[in-house]
N, C-alpha and C. Protein backbone atom coordinates (compact mmCIF):
# COMPACT_ATOMS: atom_id res chain seq x y z
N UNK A 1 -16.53 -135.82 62.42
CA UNK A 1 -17.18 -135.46 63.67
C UNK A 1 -17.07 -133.96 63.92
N UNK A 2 -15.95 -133.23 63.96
CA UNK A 2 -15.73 -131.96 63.79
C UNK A 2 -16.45 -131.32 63.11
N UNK A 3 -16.49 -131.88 61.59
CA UNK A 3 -17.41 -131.35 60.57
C UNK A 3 -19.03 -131.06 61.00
N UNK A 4 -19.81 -131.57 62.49
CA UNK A 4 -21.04 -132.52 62.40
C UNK A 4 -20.78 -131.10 63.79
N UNK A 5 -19.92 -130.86 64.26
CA UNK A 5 -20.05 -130.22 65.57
C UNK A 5 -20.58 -128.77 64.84
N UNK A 6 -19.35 -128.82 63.73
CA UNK A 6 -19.46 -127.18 63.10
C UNK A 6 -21.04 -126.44 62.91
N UNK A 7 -21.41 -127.68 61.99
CA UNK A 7 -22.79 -127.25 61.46
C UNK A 7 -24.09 -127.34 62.29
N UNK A 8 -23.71 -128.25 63.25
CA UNK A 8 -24.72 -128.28 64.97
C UNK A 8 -24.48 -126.54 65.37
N UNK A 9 -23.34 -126.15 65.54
CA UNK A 9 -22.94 -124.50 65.96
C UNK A 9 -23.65 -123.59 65.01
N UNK A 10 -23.44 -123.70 63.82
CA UNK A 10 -24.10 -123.44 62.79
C UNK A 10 -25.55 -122.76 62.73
N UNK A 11 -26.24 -124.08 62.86
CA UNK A 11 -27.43 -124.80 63.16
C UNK A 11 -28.20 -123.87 64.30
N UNK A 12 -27.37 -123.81 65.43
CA UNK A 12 -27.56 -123.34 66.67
C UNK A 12 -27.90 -121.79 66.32
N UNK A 13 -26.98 -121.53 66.01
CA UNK A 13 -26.97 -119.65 65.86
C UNK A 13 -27.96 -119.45 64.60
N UNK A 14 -28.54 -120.12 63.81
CA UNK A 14 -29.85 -119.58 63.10
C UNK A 14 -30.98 -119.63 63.54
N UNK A 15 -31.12 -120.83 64.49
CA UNK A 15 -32.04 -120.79 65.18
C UNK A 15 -32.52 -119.67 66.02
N UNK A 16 -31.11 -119.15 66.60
CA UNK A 16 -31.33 -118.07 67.79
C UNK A 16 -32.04 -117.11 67.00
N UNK A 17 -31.60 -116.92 65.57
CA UNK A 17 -32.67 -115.72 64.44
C UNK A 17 -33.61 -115.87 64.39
N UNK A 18 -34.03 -117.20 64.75
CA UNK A 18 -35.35 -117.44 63.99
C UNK A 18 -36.89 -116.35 64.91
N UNK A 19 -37.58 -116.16 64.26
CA UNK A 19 -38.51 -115.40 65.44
C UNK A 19 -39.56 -115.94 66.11
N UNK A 20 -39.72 -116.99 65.79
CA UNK A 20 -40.14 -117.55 67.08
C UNK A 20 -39.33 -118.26 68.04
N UNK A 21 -38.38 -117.66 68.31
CA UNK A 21 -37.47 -117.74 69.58
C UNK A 21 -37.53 -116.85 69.96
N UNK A 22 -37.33 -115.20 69.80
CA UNK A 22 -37.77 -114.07 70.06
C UNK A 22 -38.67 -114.14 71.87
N UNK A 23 -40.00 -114.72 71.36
CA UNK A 23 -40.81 -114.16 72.30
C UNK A 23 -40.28 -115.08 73.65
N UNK A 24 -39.84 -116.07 73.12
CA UNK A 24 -39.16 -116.79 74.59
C UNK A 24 -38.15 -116.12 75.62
N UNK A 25 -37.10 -115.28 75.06
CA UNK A 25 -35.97 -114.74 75.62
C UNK A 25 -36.23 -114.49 76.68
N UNK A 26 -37.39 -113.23 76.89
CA UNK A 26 -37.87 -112.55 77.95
C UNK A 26 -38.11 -113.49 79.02
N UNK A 27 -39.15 -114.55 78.73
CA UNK A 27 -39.27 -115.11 79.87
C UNK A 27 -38.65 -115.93 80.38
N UNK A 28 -37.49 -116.52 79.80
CA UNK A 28 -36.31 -116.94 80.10
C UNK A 28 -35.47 -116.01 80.79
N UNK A 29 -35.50 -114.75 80.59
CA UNK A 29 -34.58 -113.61 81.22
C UNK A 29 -35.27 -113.42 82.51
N UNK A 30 -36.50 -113.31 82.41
CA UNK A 30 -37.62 -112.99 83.29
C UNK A 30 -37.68 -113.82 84.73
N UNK A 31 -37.91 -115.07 84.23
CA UNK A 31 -37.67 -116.13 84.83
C UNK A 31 -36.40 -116.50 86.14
N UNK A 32 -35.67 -116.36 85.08
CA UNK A 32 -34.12 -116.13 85.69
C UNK A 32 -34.16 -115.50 87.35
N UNK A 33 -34.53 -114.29 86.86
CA UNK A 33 -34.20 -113.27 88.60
C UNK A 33 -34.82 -113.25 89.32
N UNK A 34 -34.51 -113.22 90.53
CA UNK A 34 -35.26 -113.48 91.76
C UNK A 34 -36.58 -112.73 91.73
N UNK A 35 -37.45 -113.09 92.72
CA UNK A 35 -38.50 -112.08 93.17
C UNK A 35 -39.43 -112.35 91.65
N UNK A 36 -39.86 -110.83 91.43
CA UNK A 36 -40.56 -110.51 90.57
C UNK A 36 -42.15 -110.04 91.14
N UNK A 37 -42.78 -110.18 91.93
CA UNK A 37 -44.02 -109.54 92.21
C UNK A 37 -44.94 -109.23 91.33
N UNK A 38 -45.89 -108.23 91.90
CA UNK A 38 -47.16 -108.05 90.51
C UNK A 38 -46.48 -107.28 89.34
N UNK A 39 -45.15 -107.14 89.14
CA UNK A 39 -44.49 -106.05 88.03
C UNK A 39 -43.87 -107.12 87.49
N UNK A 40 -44.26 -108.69 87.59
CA UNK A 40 -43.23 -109.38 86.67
C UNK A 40 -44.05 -109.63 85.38
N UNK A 41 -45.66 -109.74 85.41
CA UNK A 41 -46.27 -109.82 84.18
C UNK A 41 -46.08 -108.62 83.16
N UNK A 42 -46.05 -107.28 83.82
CA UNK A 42 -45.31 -106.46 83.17
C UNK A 42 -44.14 -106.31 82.63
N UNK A 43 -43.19 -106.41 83.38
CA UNK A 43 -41.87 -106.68 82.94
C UNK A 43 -42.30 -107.75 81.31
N UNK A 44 -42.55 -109.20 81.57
CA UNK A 44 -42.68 -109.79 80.72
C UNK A 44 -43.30 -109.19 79.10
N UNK A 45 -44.10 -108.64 79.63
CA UNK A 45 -44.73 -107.81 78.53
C UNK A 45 -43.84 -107.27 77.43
N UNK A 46 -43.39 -106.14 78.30
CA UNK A 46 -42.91 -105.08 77.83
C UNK A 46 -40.74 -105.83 77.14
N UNK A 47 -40.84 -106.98 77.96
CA UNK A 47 -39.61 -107.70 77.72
C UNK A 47 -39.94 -108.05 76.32
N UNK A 48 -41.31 -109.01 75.79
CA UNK A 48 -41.18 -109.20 74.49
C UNK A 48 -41.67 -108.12 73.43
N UNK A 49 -42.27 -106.94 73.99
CA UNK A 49 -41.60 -106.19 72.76
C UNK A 49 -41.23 -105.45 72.91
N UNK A 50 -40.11 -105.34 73.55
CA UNK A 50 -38.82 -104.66 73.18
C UNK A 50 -37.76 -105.46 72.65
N UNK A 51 -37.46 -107.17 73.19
CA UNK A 51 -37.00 -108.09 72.00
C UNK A 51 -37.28 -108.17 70.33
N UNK A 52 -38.45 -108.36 70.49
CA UNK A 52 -39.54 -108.11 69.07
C UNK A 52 -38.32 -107.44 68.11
N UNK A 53 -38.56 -105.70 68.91
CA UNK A 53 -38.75 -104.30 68.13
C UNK A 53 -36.90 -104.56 68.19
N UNK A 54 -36.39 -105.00 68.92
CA UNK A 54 -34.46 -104.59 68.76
C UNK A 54 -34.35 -105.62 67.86
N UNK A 55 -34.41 -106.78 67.71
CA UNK A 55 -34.42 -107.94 66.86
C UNK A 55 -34.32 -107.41 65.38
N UNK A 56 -35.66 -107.00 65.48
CA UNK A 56 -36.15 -106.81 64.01
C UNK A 56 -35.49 -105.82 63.57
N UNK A 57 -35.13 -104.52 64.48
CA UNK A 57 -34.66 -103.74 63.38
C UNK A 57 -33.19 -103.73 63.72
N UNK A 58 -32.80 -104.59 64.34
CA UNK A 58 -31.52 -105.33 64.30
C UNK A 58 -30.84 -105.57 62.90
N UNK A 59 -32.04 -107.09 63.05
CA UNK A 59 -31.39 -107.74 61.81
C UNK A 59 -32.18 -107.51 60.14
N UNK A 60 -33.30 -106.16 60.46
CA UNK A 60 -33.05 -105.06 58.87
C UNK A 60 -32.31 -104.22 58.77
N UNK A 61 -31.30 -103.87 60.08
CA UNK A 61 -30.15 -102.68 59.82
C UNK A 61 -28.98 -104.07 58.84
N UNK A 62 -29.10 -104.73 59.32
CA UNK A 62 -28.10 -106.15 58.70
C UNK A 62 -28.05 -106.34 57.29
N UNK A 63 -29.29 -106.55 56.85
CA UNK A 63 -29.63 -106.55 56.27
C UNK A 63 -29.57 -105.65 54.62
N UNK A 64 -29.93 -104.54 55.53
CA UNK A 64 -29.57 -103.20 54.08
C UNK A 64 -28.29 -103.01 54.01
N UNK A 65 -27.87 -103.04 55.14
CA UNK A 65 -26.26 -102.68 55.13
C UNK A 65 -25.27 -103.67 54.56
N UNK A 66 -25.47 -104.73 54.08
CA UNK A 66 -24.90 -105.82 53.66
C UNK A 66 -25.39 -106.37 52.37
N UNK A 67 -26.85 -105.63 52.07
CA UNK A 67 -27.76 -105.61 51.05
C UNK A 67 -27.81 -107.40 50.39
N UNK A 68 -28.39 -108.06 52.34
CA UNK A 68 -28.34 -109.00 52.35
C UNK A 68 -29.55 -109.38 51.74
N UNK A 69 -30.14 -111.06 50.47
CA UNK A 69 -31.12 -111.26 50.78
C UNK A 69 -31.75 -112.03 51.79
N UNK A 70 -32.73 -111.91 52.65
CA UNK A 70 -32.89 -112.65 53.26
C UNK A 70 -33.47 -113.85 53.29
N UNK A 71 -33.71 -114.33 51.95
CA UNK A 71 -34.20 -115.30 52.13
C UNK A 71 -33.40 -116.73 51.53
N UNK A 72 -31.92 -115.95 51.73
CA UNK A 72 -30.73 -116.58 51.70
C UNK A 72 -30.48 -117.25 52.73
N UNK A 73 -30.68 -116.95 54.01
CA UNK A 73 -30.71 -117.36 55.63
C UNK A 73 -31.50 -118.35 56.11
N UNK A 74 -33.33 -118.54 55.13
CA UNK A 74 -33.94 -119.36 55.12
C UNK A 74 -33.37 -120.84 54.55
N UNK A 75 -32.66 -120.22 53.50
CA UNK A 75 -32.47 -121.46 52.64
C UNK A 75 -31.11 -122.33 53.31
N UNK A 76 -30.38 -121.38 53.75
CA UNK A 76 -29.11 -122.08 54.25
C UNK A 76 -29.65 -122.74 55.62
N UNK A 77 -30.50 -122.32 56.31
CA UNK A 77 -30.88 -123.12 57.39
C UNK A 77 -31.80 -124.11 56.98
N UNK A 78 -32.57 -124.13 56.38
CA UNK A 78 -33.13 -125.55 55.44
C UNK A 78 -31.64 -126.65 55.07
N UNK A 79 -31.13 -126.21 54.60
CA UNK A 79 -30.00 -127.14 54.01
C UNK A 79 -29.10 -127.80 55.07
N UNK A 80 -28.89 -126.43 55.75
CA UNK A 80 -28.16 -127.44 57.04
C UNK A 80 -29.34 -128.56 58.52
N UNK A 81 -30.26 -127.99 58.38
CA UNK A 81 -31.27 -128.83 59.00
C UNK A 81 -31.42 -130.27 58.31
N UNK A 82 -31.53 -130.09 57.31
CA UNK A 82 -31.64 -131.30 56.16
C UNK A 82 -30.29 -132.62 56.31
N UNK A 83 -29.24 -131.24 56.66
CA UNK A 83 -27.77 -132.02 56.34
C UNK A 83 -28.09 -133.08 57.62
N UNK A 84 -28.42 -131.99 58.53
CA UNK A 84 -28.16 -132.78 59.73
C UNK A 84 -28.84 -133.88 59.84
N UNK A 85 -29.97 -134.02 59.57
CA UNK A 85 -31.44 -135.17 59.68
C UNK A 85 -30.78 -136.02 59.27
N UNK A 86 -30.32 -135.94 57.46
CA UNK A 86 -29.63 -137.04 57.18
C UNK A 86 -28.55 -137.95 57.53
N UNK A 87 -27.40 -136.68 58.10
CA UNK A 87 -26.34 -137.02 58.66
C UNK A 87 -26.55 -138.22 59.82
N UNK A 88 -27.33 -138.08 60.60
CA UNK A 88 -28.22 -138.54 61.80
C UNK A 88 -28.87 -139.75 61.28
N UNK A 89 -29.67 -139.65 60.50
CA UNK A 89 -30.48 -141.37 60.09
C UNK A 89 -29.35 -142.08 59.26
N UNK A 90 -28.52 -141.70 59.12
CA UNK A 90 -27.26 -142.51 58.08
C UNK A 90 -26.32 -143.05 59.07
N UNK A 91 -26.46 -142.35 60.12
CA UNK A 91 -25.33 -142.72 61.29
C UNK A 91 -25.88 -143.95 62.38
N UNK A 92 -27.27 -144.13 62.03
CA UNK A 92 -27.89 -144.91 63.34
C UNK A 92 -28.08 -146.22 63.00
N UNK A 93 -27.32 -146.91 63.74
CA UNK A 93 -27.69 -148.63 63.43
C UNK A 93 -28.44 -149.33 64.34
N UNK A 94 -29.09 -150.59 63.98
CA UNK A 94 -30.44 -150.70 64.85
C UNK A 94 -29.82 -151.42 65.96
N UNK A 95 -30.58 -151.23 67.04
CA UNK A 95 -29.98 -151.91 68.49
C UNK A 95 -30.75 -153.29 68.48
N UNK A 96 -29.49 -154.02 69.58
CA UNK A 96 -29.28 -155.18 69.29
C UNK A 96 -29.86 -155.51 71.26
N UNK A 97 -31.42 -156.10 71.07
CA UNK A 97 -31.88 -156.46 72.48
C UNK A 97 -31.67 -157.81 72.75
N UNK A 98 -31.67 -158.39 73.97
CA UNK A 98 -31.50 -159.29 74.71
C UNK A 98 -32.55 -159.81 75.06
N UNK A 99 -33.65 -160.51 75.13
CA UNK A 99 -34.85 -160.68 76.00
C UNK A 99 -34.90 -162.17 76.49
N UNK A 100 -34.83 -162.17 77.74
CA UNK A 100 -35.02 -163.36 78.71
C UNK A 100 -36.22 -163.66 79.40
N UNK A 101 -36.74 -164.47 78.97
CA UNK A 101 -38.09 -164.92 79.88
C UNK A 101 -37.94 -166.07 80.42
N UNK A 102 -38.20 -166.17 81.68
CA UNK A 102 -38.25 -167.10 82.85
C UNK A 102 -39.46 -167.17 83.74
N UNK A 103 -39.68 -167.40 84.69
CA UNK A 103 -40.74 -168.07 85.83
C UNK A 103 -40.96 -166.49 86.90
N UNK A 104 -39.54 -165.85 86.52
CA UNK A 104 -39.75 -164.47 87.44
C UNK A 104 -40.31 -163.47 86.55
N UNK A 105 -39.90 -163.62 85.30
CA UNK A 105 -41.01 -162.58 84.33
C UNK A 105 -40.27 -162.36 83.16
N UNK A 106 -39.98 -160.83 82.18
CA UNK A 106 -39.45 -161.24 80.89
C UNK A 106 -38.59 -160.05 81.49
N UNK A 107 -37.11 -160.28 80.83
CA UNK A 107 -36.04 -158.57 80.97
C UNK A 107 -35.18 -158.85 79.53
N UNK A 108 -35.28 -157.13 79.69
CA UNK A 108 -34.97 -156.77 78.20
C UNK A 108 -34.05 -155.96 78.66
N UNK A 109 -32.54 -156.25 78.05
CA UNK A 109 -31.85 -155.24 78.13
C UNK A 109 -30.79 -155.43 76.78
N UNK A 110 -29.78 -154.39 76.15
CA UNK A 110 -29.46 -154.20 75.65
C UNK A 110 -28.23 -155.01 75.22
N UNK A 111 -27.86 -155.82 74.09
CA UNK A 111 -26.82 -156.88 74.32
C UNK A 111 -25.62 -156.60 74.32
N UNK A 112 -24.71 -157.19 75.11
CA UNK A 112 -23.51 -156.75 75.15
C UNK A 112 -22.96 -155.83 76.17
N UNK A 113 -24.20 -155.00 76.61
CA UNK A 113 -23.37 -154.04 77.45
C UNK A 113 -24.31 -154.16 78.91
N UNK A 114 -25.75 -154.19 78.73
CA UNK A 114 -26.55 -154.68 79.72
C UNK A 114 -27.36 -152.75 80.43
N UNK A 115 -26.67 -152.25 79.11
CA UNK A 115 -27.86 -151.11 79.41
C UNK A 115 -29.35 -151.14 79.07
N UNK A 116 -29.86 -149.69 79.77
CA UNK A 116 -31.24 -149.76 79.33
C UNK A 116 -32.44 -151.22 79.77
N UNK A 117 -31.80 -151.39 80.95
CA UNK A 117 -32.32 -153.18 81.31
C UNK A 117 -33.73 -152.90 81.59
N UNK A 118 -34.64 -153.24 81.72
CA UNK A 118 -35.93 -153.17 81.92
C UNK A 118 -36.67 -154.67 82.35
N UNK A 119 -37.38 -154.58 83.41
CA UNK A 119 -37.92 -155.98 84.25
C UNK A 119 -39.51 -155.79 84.38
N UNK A 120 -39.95 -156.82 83.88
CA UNK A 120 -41.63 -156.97 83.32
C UNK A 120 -41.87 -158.45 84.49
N UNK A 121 -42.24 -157.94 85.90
CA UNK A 121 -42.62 -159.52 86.71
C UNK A 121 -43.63 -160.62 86.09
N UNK A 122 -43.53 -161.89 85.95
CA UNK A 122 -44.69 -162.35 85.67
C UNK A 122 -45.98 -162.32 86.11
N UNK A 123 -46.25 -162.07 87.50
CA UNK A 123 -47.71 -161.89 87.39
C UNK A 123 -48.41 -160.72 87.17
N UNK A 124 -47.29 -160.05 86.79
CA UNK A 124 -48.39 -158.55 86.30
C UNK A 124 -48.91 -158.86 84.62
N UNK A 125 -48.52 -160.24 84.15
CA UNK A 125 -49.15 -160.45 82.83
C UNK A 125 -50.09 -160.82 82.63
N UNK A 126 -51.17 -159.70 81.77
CA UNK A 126 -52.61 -160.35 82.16
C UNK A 126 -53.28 -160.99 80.56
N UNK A 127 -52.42 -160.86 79.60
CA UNK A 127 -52.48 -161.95 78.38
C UNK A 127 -51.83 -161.76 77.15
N UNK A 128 -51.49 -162.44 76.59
CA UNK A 128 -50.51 -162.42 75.09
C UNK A 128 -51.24 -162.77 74.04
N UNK A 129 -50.58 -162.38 72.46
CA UNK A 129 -51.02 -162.51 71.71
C UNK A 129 -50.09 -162.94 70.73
N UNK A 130 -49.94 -163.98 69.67
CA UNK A 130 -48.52 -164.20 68.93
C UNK A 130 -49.41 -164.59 67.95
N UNK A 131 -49.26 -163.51 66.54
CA UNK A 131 -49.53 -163.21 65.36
C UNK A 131 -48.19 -162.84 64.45
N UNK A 132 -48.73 -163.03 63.35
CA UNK A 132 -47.61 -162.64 61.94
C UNK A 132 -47.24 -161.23 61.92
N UNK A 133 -45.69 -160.70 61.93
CA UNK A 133 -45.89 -159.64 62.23
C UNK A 133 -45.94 -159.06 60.58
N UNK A 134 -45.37 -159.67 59.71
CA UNK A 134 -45.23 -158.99 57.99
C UNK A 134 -46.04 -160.17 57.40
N UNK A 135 -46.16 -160.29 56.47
CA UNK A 135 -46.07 -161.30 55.19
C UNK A 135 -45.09 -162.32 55.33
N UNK A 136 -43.78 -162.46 55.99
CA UNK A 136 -43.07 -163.04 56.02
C UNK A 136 -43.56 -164.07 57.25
N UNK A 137 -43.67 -165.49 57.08
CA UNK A 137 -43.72 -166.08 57.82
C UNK A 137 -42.88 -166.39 59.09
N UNK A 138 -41.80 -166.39 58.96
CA UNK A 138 -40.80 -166.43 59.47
C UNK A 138 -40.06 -165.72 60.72
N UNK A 139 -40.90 -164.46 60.84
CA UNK A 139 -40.93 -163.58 61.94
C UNK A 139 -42.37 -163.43 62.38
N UNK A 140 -42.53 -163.90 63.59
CA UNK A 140 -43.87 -163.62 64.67
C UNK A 140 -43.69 -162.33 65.28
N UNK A 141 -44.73 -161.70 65.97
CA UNK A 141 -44.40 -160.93 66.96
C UNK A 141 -45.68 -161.23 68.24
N UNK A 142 -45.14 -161.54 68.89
CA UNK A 142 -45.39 -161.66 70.15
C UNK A 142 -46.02 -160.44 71.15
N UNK A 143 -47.11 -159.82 71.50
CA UNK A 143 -47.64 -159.26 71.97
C UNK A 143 -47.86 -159.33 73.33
N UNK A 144 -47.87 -158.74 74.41
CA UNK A 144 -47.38 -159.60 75.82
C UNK A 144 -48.93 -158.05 76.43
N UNK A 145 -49.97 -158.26 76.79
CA UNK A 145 -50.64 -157.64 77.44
C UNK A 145 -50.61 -157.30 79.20
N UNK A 146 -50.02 -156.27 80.14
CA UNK A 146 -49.87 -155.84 81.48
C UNK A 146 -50.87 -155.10 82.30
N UNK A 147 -50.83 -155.60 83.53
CA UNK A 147 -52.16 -155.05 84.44
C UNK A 147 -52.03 -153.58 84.59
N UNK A 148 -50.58 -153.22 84.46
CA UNK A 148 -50.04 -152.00 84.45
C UNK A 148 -50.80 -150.88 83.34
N UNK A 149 -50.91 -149.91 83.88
CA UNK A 149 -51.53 -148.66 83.05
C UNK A 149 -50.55 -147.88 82.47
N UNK A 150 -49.54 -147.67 83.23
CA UNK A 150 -48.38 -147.05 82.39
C UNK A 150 -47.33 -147.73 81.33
N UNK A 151 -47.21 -149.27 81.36
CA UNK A 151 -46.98 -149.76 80.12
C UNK A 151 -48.00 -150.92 79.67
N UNK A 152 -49.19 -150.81 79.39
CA UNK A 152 -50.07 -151.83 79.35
C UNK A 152 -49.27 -152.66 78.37
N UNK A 153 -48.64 -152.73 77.13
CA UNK A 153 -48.43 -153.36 75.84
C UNK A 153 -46.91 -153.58 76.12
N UNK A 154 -46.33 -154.79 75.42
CA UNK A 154 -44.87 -155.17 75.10
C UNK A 154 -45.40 -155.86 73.61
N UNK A 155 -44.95 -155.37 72.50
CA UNK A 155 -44.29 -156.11 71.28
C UNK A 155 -43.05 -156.71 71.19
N UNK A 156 -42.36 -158.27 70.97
CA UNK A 156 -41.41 -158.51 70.43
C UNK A 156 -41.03 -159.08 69.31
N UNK A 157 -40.74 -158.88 68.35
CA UNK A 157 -40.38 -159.76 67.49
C UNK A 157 -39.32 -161.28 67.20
N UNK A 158 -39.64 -162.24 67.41
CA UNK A 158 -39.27 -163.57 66.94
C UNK A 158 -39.23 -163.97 65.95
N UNK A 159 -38.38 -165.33 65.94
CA UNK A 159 -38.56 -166.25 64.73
C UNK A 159 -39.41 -167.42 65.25
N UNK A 160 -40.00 -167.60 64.01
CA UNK A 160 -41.30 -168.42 64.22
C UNK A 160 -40.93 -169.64 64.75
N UNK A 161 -39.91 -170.05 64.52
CA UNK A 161 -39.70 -171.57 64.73
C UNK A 161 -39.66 -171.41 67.17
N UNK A 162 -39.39 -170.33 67.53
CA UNK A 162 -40.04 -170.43 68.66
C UNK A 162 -41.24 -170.68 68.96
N UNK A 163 -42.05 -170.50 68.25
CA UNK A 163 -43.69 -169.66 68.94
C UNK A 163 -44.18 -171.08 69.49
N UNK A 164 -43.87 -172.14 69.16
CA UNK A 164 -44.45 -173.10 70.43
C UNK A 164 -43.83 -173.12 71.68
N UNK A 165 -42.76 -173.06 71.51
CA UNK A 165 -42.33 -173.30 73.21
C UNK A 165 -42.55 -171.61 73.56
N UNK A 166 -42.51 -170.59 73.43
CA UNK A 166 -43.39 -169.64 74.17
C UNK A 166 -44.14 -169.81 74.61
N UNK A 167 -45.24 -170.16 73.01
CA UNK A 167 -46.74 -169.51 73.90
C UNK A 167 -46.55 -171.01 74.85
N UNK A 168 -46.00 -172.31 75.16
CA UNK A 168 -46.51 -173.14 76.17
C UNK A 168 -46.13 -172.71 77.72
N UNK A 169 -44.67 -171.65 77.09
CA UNK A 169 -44.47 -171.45 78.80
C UNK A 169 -45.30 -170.29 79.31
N UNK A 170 -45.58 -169.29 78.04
CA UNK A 170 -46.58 -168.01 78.92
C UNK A 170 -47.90 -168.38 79.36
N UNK A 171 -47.92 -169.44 78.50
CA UNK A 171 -49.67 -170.04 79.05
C UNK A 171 -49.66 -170.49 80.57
N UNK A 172 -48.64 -170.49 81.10
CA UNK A 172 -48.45 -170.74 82.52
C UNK A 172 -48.94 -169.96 83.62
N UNK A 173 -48.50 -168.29 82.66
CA UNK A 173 -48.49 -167.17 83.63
C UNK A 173 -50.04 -166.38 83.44
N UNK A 174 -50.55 -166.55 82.17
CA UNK A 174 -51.95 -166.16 81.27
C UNK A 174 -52.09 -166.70 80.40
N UNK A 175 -53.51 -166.37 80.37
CA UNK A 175 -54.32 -166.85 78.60
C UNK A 175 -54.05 -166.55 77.59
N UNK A 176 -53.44 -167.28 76.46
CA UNK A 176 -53.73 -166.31 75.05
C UNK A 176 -55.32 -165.69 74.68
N UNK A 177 -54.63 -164.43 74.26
CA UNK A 177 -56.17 -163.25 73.90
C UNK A 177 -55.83 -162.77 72.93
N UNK A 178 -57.01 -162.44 71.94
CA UNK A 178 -56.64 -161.26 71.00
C UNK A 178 -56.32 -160.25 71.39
N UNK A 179 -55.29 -159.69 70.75
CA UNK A 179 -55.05 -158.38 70.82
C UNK A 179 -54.90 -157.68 69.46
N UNK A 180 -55.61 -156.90 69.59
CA UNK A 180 -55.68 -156.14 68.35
C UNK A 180 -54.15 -154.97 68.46
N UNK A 181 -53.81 -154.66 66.96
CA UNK A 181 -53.24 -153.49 66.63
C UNK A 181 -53.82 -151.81 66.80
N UNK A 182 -53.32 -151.20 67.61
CA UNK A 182 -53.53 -149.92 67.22
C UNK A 182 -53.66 -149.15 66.28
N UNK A 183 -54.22 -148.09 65.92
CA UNK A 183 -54.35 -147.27 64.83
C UNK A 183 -52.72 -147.41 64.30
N UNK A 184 -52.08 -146.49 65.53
CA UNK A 184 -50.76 -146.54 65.00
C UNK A 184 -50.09 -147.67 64.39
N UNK A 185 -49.75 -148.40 65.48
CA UNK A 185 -49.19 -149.52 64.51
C UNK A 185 -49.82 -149.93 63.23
N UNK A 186 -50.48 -149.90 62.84
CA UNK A 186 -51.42 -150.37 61.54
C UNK A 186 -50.63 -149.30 60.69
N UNK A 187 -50.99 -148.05 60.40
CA UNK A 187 -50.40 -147.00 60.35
C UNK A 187 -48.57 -147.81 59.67
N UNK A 188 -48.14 -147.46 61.51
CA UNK A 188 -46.76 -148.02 60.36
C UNK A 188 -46.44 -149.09 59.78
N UNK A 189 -46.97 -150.51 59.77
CA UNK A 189 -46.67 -151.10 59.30
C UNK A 189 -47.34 -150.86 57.42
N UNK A 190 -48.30 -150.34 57.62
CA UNK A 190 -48.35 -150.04 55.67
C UNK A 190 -47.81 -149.15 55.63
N UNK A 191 -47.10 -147.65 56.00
CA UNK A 191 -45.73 -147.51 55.42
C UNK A 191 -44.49 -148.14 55.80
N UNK A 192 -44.95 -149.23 56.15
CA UNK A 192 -43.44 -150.21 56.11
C UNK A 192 -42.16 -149.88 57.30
N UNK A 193 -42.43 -149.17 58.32
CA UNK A 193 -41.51 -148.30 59.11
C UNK A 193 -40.98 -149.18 59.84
């Protein structure tokens, strides 16, 4: 973990080199202080290049004087970016949901601890869809369609040996409908994601 903090610090301070961080400073500095009036678009201006111009010949005084290459700095920040990505998808195990459906609607929350809970009422369901989600028979996924605009769609995945007593109790609340897949989803499921 120590090791994971180091190279996050690491990580951190090449970034700050990088130059497209540069033009941000200013208006982050800019930003910062009170006031500002019609002399703050100026200020801003003249803030990124004079960042620019100290930067740069900053880090080419660094440079000669250390008769650094620089494209030693590229590579080590590639490597530790890399480290990290991996470090990160090697560390993540898949979460483990809860989903309850009843007569008041479906809630999904996280098992075991009861975070991340989320409550879907039943009559905002305006139709489902329960199709194969792989090749594998054995897992359905369940498609749950909402009147709602900000989450119209719920996917869940099941085992098939449910899908009758579902779809008999959602047929209570709505119709089964097609629902088609999105670009996306289509997308990931042929690279397999």
């Amino acid at each position: 973990m120590l090791l994971l903090v180091g190279f996050s610090f690491l990580a951190g301070l090449v970034t700050i080199l990088a130059p497209c961080i540069w033009p941000i400073l200013p208006i982050v500095f800019s930003s910062s202080l009170a006031g500002g009036g019609k002399k703050r678009p100026l200020g801003i201006t003249l803030g990124v290049i004079l960042s620019f111009s100290v930067l740069t010949l900053f880090i080419s005084y660094l440079v000669m004087l250390f008769h650094f290459n620089p494209n030693v700095l590229r590579t080590v920040a590639v490597v530790v970016i890399a480290f990290l990505v991996i470090n990160y998808l090697a560390n993540r195990f898949p979460s483990i949901w809860e989903i309850k459906i009843d007569e008041k609607g479906i809630e999904i929350k996280l098992a075991n601890s009861g975070e991340g809970k989320k409550f879907y009422p039943a009559e905002n369901i305006e139709g489902f869809d329960i199709h194969a989600e792989t090749d594998n028979s054995e897992i359905k996924e369940l498609a749950i369609k909402f009147k709602s605009k900000l989450s119209p769609l719920l996917k869940i995945s099941f085992y098939s040996r449910d899908e009758l007593k579902i779809k008999e109790f959602l047929l209570k609340f709505a119709p089964e409908e097609e629902i088609s897949q999105s670009a996306i989803d289509s997308f990931l499921k042929l690279i397999r994601f």
